[in-house]
C-alpha atoms as a PDB file:
ATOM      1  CA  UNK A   1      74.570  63.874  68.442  1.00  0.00           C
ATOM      2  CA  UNK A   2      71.357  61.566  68.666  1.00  0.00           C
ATOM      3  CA  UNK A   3      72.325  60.659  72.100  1.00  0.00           C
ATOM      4  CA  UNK A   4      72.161  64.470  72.843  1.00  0.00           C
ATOM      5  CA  UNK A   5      68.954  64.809  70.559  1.00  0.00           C
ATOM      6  CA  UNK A   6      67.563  61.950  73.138  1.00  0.00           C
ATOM      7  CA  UNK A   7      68.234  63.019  76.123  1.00  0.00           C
ATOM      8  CA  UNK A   8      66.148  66.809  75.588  1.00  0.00           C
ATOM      9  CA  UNK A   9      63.722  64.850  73.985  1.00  0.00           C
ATOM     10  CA  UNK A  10      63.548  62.775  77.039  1.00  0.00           C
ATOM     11  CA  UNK A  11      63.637  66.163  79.553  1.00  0.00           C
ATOM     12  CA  UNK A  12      61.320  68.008  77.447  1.00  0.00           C
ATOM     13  CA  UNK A  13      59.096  64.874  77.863  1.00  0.00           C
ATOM     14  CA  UNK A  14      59.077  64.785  81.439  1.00  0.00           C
ATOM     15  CA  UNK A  15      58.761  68.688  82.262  1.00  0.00           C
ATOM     16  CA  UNK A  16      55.825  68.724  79.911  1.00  0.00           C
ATOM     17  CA  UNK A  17      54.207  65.456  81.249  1.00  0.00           C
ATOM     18  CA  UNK A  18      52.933  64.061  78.348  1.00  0.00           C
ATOM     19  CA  UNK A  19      53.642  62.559  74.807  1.00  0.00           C
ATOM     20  CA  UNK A  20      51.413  65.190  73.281  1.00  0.00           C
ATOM     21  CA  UNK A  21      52.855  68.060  74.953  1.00  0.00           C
ATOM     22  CA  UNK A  22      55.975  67.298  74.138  1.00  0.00           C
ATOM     23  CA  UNK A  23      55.623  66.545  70.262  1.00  0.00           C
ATOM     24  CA  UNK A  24      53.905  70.084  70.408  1.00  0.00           C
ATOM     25  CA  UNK A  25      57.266  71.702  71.962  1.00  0.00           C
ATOM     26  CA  UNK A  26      59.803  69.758  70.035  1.00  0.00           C
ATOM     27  CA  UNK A  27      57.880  69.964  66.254  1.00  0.00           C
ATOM     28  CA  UNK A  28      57.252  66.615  66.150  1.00  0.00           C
ATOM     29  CA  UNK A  29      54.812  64.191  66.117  1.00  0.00           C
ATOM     30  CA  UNK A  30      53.095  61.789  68.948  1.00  0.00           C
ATOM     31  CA  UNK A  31      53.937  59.302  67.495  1.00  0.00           C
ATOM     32  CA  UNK A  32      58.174  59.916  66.280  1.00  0.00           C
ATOM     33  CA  UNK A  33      58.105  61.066  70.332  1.00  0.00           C
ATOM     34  CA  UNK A  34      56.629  57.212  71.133  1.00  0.00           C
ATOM     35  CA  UNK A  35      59.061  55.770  69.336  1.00  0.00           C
ATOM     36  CA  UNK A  36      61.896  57.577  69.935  1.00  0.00           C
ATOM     37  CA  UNK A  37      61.427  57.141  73.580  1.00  0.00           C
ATOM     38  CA  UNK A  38      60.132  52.980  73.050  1.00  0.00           C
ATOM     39  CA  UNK A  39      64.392  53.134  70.623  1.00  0.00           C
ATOM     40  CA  UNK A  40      65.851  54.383  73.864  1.00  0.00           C
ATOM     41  CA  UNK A  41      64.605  52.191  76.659  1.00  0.00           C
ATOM     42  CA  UNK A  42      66.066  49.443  74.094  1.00  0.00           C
ATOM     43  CA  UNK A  43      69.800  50.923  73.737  1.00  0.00           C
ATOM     44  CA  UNK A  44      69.496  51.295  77.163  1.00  0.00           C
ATOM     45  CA  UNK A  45      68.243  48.359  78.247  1.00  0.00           C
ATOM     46  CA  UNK A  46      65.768  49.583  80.658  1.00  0.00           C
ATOM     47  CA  UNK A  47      62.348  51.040  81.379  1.00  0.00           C
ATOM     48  CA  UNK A  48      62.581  54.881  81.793  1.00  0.00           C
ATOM     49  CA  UNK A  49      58.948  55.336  82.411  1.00  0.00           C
ATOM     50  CA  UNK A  50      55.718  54.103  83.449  1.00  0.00           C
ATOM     51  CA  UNK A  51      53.200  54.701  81.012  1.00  0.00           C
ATOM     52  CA  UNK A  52      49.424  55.277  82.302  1.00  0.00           C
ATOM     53  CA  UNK A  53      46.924  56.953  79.769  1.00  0.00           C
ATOM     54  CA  UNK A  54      46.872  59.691  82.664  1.00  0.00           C
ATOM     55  CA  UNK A  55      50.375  60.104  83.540  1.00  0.00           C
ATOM     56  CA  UNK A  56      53.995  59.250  82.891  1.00  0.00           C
ATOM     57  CA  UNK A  57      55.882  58.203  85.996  1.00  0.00           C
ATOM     58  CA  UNK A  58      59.671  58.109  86.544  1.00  0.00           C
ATOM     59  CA  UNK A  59      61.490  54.909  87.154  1.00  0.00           C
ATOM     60  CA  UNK A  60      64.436  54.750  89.114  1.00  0.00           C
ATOM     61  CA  UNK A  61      66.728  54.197  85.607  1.00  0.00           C
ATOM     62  CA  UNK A  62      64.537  56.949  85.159  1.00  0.00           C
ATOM     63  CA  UNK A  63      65.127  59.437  87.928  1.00  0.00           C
ATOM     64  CA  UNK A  64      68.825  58.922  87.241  1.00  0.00           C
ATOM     65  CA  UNK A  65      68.293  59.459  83.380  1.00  0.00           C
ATOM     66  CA  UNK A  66      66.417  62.671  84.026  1.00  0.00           C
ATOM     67  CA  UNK A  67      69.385  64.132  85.648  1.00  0.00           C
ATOM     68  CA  UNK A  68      71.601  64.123  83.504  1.00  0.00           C
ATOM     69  CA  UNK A  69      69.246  64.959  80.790  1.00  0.00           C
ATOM     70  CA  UNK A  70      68.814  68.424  82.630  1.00  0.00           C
ATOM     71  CA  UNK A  71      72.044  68.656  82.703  1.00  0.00           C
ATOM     72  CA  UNK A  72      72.784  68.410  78.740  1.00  0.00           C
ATOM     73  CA  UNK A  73      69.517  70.732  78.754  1.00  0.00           C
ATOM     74  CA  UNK A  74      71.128  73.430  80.939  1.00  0.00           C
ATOM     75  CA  UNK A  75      74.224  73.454  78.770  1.00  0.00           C
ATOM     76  CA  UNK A  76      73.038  73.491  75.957  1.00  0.00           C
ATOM     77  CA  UNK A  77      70.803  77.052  77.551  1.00  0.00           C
ATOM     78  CA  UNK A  78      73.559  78.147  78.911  1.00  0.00           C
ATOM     79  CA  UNK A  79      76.022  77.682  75.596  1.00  0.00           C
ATOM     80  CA  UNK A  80      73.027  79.529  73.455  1.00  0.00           C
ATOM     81  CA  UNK A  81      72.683  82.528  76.324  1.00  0.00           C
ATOM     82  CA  UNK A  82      76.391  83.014  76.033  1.00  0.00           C
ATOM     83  CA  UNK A  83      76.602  83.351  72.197  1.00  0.00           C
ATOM     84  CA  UNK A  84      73.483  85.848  72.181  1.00  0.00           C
ATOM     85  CA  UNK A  85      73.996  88.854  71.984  1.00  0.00           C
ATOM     86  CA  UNK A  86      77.641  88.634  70.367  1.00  0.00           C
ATOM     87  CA  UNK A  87      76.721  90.039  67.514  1.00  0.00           C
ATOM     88  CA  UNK A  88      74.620  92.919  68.743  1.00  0.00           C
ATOM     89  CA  UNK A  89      75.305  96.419  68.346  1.00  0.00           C
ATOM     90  CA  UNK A  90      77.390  97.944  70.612  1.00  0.00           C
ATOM     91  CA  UNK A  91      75.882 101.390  71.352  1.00  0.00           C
ATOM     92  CA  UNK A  92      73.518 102.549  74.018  1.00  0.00           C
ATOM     93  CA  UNK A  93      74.307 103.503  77.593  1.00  0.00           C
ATOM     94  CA  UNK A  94      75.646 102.374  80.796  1.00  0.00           C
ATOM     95  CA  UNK A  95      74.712 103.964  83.699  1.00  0.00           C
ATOM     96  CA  UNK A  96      76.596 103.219  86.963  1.00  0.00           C
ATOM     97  CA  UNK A  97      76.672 104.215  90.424  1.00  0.00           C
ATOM     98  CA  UNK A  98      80.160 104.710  92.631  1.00  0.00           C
ATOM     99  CA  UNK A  99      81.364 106.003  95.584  1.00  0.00           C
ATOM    100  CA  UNK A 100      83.468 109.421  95.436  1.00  0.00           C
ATOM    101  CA  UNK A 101      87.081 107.357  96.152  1.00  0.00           C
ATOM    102  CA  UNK A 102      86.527 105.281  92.802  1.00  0.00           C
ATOM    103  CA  UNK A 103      85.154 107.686  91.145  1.00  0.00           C
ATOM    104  CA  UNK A 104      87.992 109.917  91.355  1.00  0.00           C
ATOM    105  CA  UNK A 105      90.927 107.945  91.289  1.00  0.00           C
ATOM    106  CA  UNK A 106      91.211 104.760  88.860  1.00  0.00           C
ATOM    107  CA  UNK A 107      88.002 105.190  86.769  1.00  0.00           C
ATOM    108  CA  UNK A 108      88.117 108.278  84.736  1.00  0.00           C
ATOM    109  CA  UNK A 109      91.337 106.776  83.232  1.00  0.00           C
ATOM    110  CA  UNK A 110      89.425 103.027  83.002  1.00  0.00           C
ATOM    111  CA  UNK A 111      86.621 104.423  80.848  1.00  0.00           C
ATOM    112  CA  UNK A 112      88.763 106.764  79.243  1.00  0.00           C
ATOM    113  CA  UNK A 113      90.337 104.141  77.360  1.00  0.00           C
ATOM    114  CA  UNK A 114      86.981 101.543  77.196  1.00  0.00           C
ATOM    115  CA  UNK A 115      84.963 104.996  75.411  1.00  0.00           C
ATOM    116  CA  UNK A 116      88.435 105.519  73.125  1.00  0.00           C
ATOM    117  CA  UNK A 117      87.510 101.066  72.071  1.00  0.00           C
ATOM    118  CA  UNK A 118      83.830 101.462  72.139  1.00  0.00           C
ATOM    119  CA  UNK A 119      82.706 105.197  70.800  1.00  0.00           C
ATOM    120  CA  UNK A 120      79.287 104.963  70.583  1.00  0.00           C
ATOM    121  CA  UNK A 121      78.599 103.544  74.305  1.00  0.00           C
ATOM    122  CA  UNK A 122      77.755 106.546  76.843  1.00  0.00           C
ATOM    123  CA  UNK A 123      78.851 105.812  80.218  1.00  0.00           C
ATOM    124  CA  UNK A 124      76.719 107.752  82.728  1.00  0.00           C
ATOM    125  CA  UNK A 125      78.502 107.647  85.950  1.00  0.00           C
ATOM    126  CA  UNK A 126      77.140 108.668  89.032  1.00  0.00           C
ATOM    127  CA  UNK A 127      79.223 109.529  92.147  1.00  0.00           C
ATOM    128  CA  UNK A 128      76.980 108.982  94.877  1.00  0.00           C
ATOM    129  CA  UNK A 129      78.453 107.750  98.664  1.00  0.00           C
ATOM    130  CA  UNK A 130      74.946 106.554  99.653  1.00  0.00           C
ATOM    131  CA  UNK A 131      73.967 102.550  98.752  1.00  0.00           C
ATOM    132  CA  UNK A 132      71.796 103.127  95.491  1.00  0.00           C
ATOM    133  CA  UNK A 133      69.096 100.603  94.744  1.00  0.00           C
ATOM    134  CA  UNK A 134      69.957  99.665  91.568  1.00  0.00           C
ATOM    135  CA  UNK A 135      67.074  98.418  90.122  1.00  0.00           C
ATOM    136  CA  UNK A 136      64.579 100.711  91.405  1.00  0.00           C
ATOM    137  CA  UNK A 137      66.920 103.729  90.200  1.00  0.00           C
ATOM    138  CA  UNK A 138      67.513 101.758  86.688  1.00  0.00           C
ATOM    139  CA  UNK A 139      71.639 101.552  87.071  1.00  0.00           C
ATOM    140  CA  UNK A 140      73.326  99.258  85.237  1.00  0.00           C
ATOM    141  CA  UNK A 141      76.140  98.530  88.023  1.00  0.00           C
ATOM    142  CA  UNK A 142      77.693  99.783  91.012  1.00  0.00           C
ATOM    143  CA  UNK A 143      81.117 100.047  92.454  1.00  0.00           C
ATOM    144  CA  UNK A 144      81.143  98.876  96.121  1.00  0.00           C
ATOM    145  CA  UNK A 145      83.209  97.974  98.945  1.00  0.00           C
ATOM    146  CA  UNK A 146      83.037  95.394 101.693  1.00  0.00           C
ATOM    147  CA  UNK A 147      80.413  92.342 101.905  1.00  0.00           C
ATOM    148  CA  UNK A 148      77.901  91.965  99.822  1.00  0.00           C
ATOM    149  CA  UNK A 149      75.154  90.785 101.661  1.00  0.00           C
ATOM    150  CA  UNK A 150      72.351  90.491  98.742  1.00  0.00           C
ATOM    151  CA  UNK A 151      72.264  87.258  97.208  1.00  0.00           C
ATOM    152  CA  UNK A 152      70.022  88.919  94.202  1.00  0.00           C
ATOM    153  CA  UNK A 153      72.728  90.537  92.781  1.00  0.00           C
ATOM    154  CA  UNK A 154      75.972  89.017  91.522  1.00  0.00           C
ATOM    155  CA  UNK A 155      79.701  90.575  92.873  1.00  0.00           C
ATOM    156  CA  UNK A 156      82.573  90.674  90.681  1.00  0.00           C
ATOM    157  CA  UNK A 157      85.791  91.235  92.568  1.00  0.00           C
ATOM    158  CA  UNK A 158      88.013  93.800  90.849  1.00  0.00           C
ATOM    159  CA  UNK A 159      90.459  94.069  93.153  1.00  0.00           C
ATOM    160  CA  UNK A 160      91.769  94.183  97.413  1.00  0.00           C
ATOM    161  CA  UNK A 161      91.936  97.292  98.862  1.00  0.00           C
ATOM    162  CA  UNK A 162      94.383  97.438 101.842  1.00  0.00           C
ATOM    163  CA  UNK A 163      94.057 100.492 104.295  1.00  0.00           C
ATOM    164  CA  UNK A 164      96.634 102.863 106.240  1.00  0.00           C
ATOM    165  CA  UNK A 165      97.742 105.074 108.587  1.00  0.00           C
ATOM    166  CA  UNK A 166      99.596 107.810 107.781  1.00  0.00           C
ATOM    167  CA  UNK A 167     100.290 111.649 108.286  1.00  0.00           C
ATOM    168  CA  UNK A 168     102.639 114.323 106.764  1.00  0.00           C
ATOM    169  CA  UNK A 169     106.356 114.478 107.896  1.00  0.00           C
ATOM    170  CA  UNK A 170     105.699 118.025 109.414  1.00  0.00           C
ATOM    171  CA  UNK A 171     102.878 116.431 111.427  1.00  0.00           C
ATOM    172  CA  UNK A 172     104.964 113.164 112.657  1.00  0.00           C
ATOM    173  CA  UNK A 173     108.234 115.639 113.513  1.00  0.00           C
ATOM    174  CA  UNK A 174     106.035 118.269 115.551  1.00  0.00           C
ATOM    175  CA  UNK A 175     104.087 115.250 117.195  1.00  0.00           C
ATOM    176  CA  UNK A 176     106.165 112.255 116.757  1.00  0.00           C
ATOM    177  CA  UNK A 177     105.556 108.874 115.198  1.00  0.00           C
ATOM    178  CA  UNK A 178     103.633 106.408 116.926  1.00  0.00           C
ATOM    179  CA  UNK A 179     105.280 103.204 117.634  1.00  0.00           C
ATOM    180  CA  UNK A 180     102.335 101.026 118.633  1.00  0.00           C
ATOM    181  CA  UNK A 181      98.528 101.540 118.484  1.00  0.00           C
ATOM    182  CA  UNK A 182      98.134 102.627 122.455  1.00  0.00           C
ATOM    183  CA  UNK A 183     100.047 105.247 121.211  1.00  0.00           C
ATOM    184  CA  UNK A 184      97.416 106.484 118.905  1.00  0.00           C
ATOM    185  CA  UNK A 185      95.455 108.415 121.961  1.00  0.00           C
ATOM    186  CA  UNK A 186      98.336 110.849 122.029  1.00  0.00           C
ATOM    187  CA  UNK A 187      97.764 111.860 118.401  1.00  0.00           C
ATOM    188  CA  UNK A 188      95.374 113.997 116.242  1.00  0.00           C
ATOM    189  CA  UNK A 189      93.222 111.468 114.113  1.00  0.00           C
ATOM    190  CA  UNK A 190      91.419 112.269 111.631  1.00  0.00           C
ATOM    191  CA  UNK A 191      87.892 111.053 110.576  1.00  0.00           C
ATOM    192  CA  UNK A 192      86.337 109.573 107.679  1.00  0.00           C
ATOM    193  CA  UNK A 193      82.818 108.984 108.181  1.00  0.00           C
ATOM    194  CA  UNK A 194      81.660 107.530 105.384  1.00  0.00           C
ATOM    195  CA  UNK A 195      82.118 104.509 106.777  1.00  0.00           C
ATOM    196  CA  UNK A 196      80.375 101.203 108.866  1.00  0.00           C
ATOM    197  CA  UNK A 197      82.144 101.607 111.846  1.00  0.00           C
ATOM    198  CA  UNK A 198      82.130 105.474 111.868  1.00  0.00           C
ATOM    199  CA  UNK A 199      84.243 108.192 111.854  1.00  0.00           C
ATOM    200  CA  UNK A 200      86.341 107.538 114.845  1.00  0.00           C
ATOM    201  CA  UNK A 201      86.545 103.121 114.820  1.00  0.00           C
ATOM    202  CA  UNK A 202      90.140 102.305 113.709  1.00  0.00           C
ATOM    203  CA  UNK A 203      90.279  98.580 113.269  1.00  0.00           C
ATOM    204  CA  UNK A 204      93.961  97.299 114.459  1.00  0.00           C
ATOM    205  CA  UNK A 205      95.397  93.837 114.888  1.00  0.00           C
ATOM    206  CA  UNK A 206      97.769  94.022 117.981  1.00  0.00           C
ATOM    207  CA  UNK A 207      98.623  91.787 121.086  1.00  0.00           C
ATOM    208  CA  UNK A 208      94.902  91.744 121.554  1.00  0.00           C
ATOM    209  CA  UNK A 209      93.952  90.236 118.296  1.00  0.00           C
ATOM    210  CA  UNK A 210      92.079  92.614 115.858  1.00  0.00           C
ATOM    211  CA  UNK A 211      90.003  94.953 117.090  1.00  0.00           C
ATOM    212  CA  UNK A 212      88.360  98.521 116.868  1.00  0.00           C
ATOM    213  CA  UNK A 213      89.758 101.134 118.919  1.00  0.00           C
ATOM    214  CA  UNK A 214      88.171 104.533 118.924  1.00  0.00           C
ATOM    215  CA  UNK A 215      90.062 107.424 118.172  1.00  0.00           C
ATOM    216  CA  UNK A 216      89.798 111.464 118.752  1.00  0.00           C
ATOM    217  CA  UNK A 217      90.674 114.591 116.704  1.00  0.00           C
ATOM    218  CA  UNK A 218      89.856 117.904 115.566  1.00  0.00           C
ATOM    219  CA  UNK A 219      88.387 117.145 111.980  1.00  0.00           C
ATOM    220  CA  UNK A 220      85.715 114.460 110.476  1.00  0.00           C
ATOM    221  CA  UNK A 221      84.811 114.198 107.148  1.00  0.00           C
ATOM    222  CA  UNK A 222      82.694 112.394 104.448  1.00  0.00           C
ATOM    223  CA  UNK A 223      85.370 113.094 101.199  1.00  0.00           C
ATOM    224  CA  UNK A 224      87.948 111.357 101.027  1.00  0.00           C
ATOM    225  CA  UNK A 225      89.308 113.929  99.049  1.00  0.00           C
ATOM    226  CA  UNK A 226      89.390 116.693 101.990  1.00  0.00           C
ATOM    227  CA  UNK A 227      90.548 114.183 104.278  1.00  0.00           C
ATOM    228  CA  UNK A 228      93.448 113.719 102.348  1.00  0.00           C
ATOM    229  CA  UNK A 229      94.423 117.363 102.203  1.00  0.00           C
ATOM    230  CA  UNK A 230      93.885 117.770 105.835  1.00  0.00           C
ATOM    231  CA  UNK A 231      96.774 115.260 106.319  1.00  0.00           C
ATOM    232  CA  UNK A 232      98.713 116.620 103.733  1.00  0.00           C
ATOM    233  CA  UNK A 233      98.697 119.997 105.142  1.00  0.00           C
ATOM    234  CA  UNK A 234      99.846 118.169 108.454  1.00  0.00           C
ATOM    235  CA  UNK A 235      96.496 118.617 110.503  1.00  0.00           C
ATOM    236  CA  UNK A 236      96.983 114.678 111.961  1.00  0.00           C
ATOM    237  CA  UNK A 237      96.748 111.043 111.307  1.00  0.00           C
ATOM    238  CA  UNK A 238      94.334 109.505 108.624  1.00  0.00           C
ATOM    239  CA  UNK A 239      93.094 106.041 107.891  1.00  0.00           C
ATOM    240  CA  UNK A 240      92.272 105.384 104.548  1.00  0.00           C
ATOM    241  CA  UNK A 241      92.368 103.184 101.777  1.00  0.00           C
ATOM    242  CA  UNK A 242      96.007 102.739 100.413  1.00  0.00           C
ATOM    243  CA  UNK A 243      95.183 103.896  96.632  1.00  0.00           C
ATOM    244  CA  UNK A 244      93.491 107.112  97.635  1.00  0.00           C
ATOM    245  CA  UNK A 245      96.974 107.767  99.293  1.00  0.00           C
ATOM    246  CA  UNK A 246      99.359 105.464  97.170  1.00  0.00           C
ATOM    247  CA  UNK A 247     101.118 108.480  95.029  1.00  0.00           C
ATOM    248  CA  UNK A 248     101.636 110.869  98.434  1.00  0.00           C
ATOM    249  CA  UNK A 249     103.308 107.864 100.017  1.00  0.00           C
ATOM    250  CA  UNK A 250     105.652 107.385  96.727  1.00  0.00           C
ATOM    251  CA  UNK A 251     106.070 110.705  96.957  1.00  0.00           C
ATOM    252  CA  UNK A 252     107.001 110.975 101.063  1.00  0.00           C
ATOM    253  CA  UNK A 253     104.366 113.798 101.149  1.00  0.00           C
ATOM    254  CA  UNK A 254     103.026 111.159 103.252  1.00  0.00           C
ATOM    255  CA  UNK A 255     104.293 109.096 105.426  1.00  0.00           C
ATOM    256  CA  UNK A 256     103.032 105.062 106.761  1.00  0.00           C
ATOM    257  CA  UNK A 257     102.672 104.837 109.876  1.00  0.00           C
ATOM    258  CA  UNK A 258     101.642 101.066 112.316  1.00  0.00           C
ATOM    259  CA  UNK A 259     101.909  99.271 109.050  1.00  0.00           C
ATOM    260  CA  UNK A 260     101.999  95.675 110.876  1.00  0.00           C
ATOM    261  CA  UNK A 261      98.986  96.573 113.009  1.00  0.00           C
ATOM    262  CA  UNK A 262      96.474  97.649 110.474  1.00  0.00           C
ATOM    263  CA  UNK A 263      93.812  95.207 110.182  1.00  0.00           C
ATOM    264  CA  UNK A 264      91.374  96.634 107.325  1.00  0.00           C
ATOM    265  CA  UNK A 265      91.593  95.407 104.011  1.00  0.00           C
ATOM    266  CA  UNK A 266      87.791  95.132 101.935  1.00  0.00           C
ATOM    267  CA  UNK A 267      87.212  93.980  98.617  1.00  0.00           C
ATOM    268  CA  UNK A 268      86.362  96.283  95.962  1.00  0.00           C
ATOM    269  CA  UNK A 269      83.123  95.041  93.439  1.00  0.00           C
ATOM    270  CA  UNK A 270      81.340  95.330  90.655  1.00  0.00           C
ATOM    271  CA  UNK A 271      77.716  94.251  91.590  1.00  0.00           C
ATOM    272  CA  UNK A 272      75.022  94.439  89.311  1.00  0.00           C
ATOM    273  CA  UNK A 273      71.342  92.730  89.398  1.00  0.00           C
ATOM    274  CA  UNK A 274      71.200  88.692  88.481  1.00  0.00           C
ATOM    275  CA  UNK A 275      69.603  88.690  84.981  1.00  0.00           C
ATOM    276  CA  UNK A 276      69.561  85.737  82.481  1.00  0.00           C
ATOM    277  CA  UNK A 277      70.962  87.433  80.071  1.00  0.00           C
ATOM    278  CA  UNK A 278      73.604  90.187  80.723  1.00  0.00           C
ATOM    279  CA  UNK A 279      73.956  93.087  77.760  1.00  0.00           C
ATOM    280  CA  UNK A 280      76.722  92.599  76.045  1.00  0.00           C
ATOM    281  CA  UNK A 281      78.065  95.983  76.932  1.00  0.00           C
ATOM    282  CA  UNK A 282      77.584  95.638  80.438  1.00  0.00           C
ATOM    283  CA  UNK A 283      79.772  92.466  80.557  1.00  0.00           C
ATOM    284  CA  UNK A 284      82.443  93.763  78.668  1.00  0.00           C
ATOM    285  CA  UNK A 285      82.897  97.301  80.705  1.00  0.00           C
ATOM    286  CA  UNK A 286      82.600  94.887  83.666  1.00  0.00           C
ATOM    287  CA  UNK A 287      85.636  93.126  82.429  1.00  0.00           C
ATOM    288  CA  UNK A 288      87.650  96.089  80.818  1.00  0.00           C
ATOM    289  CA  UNK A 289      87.314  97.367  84.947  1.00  0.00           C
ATOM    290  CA  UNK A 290      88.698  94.208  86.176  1.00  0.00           C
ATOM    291  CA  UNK A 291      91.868  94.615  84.169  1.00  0.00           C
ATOM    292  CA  UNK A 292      92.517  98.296  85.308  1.00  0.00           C
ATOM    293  CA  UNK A 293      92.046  97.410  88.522  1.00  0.00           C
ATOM    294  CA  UNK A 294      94.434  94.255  88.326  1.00  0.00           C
ATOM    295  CA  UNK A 295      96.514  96.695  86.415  1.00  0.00           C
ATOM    296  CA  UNK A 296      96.911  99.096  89.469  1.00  0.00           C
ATOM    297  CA  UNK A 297      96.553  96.799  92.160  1.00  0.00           C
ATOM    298  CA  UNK A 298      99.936  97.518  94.164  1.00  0.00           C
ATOM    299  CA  UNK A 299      98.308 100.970  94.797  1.00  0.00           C
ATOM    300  CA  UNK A 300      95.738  98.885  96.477  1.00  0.00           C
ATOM    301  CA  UNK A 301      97.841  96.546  98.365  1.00  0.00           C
END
């Protein structure tokens, strides 16, 4: 414990650059600093530090002392960050932003059972397809899918989402079911454009390596929903995400179709802005989504 005591003496020491500063920041006096510092050059056995009555300068034991005193120094932060809060009251709100798949399908039943554990938290969810700022519009988190190109805000992955092909078994007997993805010109497919790629890029992997190939048909939509009663009333061909279609395909309301050449698979996140401290709320919905999402996942994959 004194060699711990040491070593933030000896970072506070150098980050405030001066015996006097230091005293000030620890409680102490100049003088227990002095010789605290003087006791462990001795049970080292080196000089840490050259002393000038306008600076303190780093020796080379020193440089290499300093290191690993930020390290102790950033444990010990990061030890007292992750026990505050603990014992805070759990109330308030949580406001989060998701796109109209998630927000129908596996979270009403996730936060369900997190409001059933936690009563007096309020989870605000918005559904909301466009990408929400989420500091400017004061969210707490967002559920996303695909890369997350911001390096200011951290990703948690909940789970892999693997996409498919698929149509009703009216649709595949009237039209017949494609065998490869050349094939796919011949049919009526469906768009979903809320999307990168747009409404009409199908991304395969076939003797050509994966690829988009572009696609025609008679309806396009931005709701998932709609798109998946098109295809259920046998209009055509859709490519989705597996869990917006995973109980139709239990079912055989739907049918899979080109199951080895489907190439699109994205990971689905929680993202929410880097902060020192996290509420403890926030990080324990964040975690009571991972675990339905793990729960479910073979309607993902």
């Amino acid at each position: 414990m004194q060699t711990t005591k040491n070593l933030l003496l000896f970072y506070h020491l150098i980050e405030t650059g001066s015996f006097c500063k230091a005293a000030d920041h620890i409680g102490l006096t100049k003088s227990v600093v002095s010789k605290r510092i003087t006791g462990l050059e001795t049970a080292l056995g080196v000089q840490l530090i050259y002393r000038t009555t306008r600076k303190l300068t780093l020796t080379e034991a020193g440089k290499v002392f300093y290191h690993h005193a930020r390290e102790v120094y950033n444990a010990v932060q990061n030890a007292n960050d992750a026990m505050n809060g603990l014992g805070e009251s759990l109330t308030g709100t949580i406001r989060l932003t998701v796109p109209t798949i998630s927000g129908e399908l596996i979270l009403p039943e996730a936060i369900a059972a997190f409001s059933e554990k936690y009563p007096d938290i309020h989870i605000e969810m918005d559904l909301d397809n466009r990408f929400v700022d989420l500091v400017q519009e004061g969210f707490d988190l967002a559920i996303r899918t695909g890369a997350m190109p911001d390096s200011s805000f951290i990703a948690r992955q909940l789970v892999e989402a693997r996409w498919v092909i698929c149509g009703a078994p009216c649709y595949l007997a009237r039209r017949g079911t494609p065998t490869n993805t050349e094939q796919l010109s011949h049919h009526n497919c469906l768009g979903y454009s809320f999307q990168e790629t747009g409404a009409n890029a199908w991304l395969v992997n076939d003797n050509l390596g994966p690829h988009t190939i572009h696609v025609h048909g008679n309806f396009t939509t931005n709701n998932a929903s709609a798109l998946r009663g098109a295809a259920l009333h046998g209009q055509g061909l859709v490519y989705v995400p597996k869990v917006l279609v995973a109980q139709d395909l239990a079912q055989g309301t739907l049918v899979e179709v080109l199951a080895p050449y489907v190439a699109k698979s994205l990971g689905i996140y929680a993202v929410y802005p880097y902060t020192k401290q996290q509420p403890t709320k926030v990080k324990l919905f964040i975690e009571h989504l991972y675990y339905y999402y793990q729960r479910q996942r073979d309607q993902f994959q």
